[in-house]
PDB file of N, CA and C in Angstrom:
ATOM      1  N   UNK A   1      25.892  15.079  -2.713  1.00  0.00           N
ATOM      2  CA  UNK A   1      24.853  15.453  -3.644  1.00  0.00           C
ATOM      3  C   UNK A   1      24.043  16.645  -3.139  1.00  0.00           C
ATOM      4  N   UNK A   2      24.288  16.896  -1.991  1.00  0.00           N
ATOM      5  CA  UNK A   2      23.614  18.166  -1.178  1.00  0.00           C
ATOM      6  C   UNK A   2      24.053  19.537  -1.682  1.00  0.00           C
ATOM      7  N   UNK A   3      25.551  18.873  -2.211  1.00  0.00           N
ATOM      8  CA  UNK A   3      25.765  20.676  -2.758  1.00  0.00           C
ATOM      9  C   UNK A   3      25.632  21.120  -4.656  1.00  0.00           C
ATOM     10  N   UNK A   4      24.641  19.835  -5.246  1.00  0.00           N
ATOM     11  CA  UNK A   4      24.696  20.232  -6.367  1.00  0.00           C
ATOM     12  C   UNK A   4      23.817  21.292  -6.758  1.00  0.00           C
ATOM     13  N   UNK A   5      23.938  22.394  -7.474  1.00  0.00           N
ATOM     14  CA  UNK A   5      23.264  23.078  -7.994  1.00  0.00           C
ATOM     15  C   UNK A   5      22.171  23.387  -8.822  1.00  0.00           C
ATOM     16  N   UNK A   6      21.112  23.550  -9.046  1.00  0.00           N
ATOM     17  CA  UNK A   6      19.858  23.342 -10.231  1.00  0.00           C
ATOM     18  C   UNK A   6      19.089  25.088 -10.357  1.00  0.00           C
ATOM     19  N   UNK A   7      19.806  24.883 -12.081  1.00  0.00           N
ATOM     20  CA  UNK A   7      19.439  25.846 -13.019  1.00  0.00           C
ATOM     21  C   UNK A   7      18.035  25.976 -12.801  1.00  0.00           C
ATOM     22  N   UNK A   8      17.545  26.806 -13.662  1.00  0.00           N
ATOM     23  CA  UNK A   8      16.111  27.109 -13.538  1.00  0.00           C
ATOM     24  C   UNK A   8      15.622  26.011 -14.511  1.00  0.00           C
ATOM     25  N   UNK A   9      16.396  26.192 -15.512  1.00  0.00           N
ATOM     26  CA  UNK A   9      16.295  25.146 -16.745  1.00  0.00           C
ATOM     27  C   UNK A   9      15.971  23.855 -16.121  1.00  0.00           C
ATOM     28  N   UNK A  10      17.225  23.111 -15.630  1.00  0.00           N
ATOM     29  CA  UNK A  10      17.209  21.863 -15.184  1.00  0.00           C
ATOM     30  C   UNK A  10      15.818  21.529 -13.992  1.00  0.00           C
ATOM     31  N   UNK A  11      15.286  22.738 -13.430  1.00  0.00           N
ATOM     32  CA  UNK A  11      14.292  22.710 -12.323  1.00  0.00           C
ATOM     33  C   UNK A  11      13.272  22.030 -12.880  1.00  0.00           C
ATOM     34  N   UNK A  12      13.293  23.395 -13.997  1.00  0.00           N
ATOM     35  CA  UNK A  12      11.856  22.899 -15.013  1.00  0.00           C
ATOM     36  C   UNK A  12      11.539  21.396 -15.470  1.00  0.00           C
ATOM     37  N   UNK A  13      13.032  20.871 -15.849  1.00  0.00           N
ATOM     38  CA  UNK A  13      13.015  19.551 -16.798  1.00  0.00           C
ATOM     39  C   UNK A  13      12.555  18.286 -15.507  1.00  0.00           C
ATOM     40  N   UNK A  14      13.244  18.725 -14.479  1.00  0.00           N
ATOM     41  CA  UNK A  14      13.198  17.829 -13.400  1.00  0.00           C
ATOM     42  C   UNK A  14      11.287  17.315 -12.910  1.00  0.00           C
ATOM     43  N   UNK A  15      11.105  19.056 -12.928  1.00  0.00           N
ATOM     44  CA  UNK A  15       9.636  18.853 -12.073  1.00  0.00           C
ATOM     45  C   UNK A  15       8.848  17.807 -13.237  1.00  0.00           C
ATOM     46  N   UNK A  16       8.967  18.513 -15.182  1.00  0.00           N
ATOM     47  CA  UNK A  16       8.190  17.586 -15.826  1.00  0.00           C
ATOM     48  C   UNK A  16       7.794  16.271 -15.641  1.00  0.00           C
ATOM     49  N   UNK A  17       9.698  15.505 -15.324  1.00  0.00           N
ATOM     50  CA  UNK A  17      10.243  14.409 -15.144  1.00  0.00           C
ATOM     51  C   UNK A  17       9.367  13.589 -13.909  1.00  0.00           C
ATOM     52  N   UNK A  18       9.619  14.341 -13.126  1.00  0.00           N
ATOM     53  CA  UNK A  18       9.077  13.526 -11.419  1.00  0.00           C
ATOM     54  C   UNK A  18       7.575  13.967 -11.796  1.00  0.00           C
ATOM     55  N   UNK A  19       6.524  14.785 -11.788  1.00  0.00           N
ATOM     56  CA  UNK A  19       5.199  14.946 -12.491  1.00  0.00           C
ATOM     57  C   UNK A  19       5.201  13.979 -13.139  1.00  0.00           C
ATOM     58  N   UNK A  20       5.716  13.706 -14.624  1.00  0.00           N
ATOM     59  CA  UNK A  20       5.249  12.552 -15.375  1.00  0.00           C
ATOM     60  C   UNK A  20       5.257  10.963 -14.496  1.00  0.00           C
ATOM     61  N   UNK A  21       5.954  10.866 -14.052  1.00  0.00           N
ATOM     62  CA  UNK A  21       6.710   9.724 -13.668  1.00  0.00           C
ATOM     63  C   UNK A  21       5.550   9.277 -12.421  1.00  0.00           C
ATOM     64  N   UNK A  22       5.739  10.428 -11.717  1.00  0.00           N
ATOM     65  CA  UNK A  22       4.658  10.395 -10.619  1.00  0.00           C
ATOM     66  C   UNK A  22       2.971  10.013 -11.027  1.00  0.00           C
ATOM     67  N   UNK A  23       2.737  10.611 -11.750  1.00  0.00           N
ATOM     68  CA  UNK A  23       0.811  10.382 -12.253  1.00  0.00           C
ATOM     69  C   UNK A  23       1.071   9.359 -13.169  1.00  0.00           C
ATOM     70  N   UNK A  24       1.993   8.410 -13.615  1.00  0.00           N
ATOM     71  CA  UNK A  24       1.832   7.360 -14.414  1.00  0.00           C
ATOM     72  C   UNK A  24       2.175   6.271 -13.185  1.00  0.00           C
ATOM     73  N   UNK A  25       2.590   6.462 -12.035  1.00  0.00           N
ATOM     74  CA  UNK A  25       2.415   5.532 -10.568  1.00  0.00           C
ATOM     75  C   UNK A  25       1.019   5.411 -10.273  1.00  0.00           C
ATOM     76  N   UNK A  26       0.507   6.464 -10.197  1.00  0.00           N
ATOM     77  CA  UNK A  26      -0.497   6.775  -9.365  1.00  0.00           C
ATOM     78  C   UNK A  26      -1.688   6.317 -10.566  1.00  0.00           C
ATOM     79  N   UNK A  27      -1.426   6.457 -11.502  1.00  0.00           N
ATOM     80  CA  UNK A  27      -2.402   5.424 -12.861  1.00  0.00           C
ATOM     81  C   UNK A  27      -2.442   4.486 -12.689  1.00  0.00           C
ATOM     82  N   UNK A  28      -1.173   3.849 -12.336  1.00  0.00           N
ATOM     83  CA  UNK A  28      -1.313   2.612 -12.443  1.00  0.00           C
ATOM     84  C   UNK A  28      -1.700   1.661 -10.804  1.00  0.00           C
ATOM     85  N   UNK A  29      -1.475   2.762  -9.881  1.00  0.00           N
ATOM     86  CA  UNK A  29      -2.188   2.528  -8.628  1.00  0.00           C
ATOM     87  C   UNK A  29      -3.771   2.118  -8.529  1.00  0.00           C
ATOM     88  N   UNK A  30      -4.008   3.434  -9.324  1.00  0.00           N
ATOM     89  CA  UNK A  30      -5.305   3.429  -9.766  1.00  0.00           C
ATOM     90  C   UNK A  30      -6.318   2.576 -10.430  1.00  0.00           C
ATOM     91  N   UNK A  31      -5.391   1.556 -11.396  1.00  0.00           N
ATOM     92  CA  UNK A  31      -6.278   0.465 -11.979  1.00  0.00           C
ATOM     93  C   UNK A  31      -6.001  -0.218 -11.424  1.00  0.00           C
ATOM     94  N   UNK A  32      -4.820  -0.903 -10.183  1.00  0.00           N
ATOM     95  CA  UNK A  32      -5.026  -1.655  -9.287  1.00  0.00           C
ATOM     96  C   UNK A  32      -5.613  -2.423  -8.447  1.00  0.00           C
ATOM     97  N   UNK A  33      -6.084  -0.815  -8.280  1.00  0.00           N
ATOM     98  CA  UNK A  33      -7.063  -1.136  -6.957  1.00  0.00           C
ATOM     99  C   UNK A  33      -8.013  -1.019  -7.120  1.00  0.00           C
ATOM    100  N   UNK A  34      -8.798  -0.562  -8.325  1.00  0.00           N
ATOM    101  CA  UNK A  34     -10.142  -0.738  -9.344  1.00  0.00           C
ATOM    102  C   UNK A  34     -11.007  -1.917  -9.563  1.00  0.00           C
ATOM    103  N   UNK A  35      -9.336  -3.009 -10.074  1.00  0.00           N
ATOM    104  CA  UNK A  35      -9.516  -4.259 -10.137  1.00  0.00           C
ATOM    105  C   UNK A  35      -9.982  -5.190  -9.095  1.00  0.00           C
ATOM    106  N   UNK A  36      -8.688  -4.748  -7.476  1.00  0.00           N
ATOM    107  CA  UNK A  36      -8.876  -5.559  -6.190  1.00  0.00           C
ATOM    108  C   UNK A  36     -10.123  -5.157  -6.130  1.00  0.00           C
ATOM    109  N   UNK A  37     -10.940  -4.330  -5.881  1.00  0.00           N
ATOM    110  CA  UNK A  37     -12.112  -3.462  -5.429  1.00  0.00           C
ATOM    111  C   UNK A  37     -13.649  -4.295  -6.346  1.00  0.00           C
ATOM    112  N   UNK A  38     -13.084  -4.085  -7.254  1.00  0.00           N
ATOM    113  CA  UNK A  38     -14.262  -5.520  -8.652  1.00  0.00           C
ATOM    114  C   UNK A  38     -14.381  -6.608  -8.047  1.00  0.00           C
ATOM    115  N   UNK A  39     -13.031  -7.371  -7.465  1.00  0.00           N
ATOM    116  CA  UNK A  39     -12.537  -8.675  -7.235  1.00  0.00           C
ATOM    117  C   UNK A  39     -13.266  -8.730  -5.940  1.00  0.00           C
ATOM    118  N   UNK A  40     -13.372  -7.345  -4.971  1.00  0.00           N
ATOM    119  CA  UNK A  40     -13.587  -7.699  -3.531  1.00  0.00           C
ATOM    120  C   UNK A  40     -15.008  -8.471  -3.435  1.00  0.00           C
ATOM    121  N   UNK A  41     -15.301  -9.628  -2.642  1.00  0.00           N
ATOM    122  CA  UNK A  41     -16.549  -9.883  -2.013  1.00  0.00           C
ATOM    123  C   UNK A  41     -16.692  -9.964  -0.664  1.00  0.00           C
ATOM    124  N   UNK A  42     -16.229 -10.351  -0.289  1.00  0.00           N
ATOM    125  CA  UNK A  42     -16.045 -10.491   1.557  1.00  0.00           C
ATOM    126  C   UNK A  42     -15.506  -8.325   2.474  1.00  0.00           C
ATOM    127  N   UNK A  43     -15.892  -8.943   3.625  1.00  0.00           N
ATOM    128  CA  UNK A  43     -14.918  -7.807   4.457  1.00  0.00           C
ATOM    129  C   UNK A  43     -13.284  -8.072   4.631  1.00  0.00           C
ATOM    130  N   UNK A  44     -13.271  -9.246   4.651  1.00  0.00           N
ATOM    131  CA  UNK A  44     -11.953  -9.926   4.333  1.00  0.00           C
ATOM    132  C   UNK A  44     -10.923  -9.104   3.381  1.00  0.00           C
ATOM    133  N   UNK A  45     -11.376  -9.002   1.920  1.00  0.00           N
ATOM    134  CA  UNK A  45     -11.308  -8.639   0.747  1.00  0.00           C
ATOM    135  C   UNK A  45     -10.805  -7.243   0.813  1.00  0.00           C
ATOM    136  N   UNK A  46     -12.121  -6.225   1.368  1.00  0.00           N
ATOM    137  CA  UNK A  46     -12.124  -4.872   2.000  1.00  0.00           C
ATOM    138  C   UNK A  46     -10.800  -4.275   2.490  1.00  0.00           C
ATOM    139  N   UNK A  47     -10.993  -5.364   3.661  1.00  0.00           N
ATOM    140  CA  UNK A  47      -9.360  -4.810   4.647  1.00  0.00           C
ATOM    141  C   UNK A  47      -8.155  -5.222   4.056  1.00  0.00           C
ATOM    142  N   UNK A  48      -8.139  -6.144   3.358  1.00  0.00           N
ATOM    143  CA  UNK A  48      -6.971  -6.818   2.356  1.00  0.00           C
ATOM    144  C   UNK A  48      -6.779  -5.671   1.339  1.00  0.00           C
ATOM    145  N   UNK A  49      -7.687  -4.921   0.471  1.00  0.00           N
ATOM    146  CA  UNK A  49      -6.949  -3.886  -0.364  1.00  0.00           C
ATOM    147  C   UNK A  49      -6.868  -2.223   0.578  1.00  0.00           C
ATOM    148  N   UNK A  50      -7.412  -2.211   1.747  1.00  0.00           N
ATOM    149  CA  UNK A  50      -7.244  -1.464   2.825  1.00  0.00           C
ATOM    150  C   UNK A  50      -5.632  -1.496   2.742  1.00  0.00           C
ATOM    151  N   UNK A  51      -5.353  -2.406   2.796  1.00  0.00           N
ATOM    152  CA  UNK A  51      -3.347  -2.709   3.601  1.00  0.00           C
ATOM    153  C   UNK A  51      -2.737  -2.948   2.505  1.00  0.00           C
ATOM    154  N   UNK A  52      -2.965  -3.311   1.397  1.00  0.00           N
ATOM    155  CA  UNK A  52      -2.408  -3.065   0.211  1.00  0.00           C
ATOM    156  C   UNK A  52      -2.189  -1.534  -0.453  1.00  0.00           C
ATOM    157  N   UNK A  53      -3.408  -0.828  -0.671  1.00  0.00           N
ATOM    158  CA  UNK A  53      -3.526   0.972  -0.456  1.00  0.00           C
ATOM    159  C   UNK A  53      -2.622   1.427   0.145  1.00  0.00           C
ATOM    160  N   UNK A  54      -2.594   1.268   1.848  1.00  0.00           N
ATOM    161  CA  UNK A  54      -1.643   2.016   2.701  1.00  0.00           C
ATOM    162  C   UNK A  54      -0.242   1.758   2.325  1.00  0.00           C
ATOM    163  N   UNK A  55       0.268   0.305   2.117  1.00  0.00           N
ATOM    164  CA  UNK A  55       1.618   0.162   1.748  1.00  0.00           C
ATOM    165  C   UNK A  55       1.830   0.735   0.179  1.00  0.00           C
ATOM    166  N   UNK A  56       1.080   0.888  -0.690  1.00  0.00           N
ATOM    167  CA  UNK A  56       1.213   1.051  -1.954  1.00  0.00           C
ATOM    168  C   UNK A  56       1.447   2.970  -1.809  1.00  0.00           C
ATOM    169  N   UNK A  57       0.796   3.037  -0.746  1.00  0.00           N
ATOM    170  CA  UNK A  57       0.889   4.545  -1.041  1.00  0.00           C
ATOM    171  C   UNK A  57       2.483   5.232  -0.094  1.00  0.00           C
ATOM    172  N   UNK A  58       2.514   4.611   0.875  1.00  0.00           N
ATOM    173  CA  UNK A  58       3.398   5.036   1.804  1.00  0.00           C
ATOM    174  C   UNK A  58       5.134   4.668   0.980  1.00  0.00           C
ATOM    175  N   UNK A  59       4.686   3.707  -0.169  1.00  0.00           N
ATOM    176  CA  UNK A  59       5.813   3.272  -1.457  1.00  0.00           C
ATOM    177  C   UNK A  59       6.468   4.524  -2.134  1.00  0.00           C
ATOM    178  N   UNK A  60       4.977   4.749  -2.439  1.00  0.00           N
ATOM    179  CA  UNK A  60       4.881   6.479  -3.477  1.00  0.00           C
ATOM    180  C   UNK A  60       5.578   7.129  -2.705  1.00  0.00           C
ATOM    181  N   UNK A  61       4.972   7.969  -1.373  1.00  0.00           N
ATOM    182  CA  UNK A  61       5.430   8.977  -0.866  1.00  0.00           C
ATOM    183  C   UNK A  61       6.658   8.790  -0.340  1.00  0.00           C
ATOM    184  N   UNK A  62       7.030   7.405  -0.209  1.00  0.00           N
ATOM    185  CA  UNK A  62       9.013   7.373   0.152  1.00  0.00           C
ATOM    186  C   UNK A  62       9.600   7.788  -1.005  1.00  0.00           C
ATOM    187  N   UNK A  63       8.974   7.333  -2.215  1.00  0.00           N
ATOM    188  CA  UNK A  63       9.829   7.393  -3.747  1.00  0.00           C
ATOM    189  C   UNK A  63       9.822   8.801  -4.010  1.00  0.00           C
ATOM    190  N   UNK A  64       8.666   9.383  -3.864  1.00  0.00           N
ATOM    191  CA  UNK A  64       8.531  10.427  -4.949  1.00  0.00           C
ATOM    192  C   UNK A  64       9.013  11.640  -3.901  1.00  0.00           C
ATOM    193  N   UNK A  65      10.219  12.283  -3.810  1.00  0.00           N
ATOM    194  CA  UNK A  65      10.483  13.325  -2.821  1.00  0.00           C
ATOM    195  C   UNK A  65      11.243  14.260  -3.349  1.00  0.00           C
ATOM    196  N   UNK A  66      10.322  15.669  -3.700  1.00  0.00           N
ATOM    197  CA  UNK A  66      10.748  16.286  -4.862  1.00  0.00           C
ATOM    198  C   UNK A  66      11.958  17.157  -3.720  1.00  0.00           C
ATOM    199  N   UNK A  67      12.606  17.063  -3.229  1.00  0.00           N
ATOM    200  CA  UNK A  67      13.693  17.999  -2.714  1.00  0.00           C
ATOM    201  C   UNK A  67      15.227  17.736  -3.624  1.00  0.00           C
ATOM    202  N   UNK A  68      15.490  19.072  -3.983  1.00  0.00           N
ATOM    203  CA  UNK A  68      16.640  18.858  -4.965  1.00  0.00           C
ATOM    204  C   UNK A  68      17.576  18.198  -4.483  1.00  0.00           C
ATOM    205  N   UNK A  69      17.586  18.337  -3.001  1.00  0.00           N
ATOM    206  CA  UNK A  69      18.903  17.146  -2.808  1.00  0.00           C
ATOM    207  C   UNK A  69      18.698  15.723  -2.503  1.00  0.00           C
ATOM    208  N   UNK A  70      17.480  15.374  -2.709  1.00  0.00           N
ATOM    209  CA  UNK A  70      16.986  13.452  -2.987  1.00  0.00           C
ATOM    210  C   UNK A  70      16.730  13.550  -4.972  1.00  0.00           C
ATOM    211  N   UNK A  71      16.230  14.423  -5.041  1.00  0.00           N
ATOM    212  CA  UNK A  71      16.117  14.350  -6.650  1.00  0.00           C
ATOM    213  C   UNK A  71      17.159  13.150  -7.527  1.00  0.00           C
ATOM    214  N   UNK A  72      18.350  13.611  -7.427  1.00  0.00           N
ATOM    215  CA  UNK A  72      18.988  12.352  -8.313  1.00  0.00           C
ATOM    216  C   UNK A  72      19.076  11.046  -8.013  1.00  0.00           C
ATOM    217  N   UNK A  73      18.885  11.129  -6.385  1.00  0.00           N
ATOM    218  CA  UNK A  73      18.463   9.398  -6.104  1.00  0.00           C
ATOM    219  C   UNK A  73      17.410   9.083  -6.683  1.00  0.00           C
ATOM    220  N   UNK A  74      16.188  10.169  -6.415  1.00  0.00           N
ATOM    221  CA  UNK A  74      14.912   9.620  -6.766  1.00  0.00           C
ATOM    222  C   UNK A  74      14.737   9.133  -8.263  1.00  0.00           C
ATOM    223  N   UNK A  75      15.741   9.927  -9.340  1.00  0.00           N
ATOM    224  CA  UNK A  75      15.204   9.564 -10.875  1.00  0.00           C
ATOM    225  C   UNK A  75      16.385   8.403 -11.069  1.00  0.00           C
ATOM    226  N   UNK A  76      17.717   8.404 -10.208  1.00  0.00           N
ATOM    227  CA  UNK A  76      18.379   6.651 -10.663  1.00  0.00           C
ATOM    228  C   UNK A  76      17.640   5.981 -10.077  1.00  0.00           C
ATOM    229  N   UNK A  77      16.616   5.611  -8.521  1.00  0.00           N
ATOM    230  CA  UNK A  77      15.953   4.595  -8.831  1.00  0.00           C
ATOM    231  C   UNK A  77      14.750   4.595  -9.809  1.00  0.00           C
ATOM    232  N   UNK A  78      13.952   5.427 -10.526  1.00  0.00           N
ATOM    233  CA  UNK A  78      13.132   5.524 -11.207  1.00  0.00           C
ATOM    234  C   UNK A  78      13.876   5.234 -12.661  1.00  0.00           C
ATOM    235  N   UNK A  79      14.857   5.391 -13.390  1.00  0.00           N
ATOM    236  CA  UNK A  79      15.702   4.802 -14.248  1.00  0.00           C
ATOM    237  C   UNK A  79      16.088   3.755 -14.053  1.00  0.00           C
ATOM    238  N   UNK A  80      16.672   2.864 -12.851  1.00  0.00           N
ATOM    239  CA  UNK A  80      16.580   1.643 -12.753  1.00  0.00           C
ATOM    240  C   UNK A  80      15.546   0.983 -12.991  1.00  0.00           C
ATOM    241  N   UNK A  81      14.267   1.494 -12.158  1.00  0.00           N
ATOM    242  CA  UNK A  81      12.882   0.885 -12.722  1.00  0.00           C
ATOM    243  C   UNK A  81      12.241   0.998 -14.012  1.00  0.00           C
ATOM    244  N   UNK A  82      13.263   1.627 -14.677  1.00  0.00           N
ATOM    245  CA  UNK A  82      12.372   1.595 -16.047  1.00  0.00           C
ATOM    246  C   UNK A  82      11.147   2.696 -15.779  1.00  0.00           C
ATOM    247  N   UNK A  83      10.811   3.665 -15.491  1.00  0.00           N
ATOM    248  CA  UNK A  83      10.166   4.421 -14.635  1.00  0.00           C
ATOM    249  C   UNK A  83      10.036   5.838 -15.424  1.00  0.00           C
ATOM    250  N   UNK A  84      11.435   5.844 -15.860  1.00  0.00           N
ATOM    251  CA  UNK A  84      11.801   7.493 -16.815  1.00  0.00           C
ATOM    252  C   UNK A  84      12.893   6.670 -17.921  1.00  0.00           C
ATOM    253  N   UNK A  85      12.790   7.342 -18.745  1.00  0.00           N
ATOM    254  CA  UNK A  85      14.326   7.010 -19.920  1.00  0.00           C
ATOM    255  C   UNK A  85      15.316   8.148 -19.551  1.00  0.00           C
ATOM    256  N   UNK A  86      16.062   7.816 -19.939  1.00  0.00           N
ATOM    257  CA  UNK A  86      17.197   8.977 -19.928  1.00  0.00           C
ATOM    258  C   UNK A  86      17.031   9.770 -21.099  1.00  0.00           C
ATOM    259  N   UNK A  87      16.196   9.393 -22.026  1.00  0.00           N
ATOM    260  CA  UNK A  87      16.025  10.781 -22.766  1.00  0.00           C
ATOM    261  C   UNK A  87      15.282  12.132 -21.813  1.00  0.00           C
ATOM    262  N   UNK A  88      14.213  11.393 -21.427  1.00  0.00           N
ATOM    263  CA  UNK A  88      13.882  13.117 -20.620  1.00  0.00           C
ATOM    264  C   UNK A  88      14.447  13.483 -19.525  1.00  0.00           C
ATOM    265  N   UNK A  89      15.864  12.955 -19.227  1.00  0.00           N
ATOM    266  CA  UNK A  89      16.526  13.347 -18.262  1.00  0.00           C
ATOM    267  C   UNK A  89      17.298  14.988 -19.085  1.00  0.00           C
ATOM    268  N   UNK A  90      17.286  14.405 -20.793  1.00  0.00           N
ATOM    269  CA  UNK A  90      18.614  15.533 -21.391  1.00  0.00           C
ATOM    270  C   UNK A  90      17.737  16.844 -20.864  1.00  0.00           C
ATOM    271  N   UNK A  91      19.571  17.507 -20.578  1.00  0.00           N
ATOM    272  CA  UNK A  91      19.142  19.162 -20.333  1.00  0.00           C
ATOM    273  C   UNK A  91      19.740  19.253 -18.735  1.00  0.00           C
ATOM    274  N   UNK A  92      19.490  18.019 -18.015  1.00  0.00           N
ATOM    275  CA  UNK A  92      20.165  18.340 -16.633  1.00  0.00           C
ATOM    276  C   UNK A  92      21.631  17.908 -17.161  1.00  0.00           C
ATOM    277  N   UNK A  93      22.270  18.934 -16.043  1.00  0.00           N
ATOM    278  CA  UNK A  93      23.559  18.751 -15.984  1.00  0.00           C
ATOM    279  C   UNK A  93      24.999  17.403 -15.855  1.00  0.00           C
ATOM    280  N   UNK A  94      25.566  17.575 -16.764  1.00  0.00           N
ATOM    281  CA  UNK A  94      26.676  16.182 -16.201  1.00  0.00           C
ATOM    282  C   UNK A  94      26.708  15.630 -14.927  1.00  0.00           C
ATOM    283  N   UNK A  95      26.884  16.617 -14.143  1.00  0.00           N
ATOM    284  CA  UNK A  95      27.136  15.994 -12.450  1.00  0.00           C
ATOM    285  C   UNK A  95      25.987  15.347 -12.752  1.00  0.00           C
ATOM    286  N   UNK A  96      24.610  15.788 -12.430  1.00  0.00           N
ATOM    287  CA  UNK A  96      23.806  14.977 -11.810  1.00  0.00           C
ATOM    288  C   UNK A  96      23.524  13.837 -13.062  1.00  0.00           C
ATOM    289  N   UNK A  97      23.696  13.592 -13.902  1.00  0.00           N
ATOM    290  CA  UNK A  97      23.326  13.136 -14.824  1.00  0.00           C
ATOM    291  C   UNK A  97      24.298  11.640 -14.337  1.00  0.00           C
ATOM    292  N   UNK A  98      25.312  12.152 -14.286  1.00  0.00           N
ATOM    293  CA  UNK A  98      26.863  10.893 -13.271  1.00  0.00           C
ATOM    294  C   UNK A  98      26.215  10.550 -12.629  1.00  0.00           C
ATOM    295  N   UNK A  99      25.672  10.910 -11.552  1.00  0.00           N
ATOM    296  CA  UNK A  99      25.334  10.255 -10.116  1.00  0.00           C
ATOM    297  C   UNK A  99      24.048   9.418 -10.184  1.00  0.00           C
ATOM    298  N   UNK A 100      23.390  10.259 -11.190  1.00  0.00           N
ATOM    299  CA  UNK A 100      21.754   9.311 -11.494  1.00  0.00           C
ATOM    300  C   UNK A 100      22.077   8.272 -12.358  1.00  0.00           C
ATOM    301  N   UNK A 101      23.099   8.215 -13.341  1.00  0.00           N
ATOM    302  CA  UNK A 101      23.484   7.106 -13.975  1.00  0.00           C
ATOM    303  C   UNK A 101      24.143   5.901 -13.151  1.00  0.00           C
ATOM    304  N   UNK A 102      24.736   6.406 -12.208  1.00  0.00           N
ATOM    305  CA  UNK A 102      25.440   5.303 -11.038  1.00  0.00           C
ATOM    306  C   UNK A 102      24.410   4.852  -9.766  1.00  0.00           C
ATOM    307  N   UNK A 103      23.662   5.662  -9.768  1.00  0.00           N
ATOM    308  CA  UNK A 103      22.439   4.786  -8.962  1.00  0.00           C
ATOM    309  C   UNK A 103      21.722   4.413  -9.686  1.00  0.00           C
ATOM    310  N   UNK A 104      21.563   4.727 -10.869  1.00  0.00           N
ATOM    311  CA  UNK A 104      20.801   3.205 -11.553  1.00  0.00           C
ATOM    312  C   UNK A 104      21.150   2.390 -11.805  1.00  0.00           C
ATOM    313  N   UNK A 105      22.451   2.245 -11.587  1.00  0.00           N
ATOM    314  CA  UNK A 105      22.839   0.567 -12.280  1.00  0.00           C
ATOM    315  C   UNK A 105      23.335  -0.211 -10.689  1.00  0.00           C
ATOM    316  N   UNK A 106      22.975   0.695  -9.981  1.00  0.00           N
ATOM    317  CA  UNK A 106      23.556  -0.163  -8.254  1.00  0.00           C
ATOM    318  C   UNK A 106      22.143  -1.428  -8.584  1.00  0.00           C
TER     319      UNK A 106
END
C-alpha cells in the first residue's frame, strides 16, 4: 500500500474525509468528558477522567494518521466503525477503494 498513488483530486476528497471523520471524534470526545466532568465530585473522579482523556486521546492520535501510506487502513477501520460511509469515499481510486473495502470487513 506504500506504493499507491494519490491524485490531487483523491488528496482533496481524502483530507475532507479524515477532517470530517476526525472533528465528529473529537465532538463526541468532547461531550464525554463534559458529562464525566458534571458527574465528577471527588479527586477520585478528577484523576478517573484524567486517565480516561489520556487513553481516549492517545486512541485518536493512533487512529487518525493522515500519511498517504496509513490512509487506507485508517478509512477501512473508520468504515468498519461506521465512522465514514463509502459514499464520501467516491472519487478515490479502485485500488485504494479494494484495499479499504477489505480492511473493513477484516
Amino acid at each position: 500500500m506504500h506504493d499507491l498513488k494519490w491524485s490531487d483530486r483523491e488528496k482533496k476528497i481524502a483530507r475532507r474525509v479524515f477532517e470530517a471523520a476526525l472533528q465528529q471524534e473529537l465532538g463526541e470526545a468532547m461531550a464525554e468528558f463534559k458529562e464525566k466532568a458534571a458527574r465528577a465530585q471527588t479527586s477520585d473522579d478528577m484523576w478517573e477522567i484524567e486517565g480516561w482523556l489520556s487513553d481516549r486521546r492517545h486512541n485518536i492520535d493512533i487512529t487518525y494518521d493522515y500519511r498517504y501510506s496509513r490512509l487506507v487502513m485508517v478509512f477501512g477501520k473508520l468504515l468498519r466503525e461506521k465512522r465514514i460511509t463509502e459514499q464520501q469515499l467516491e472519487g478515490l481510486g479502485e485500488d485504494k477503494l479494494s484495499y479499504i473495502g477489505r480492511i473493513a470487513s477484516l
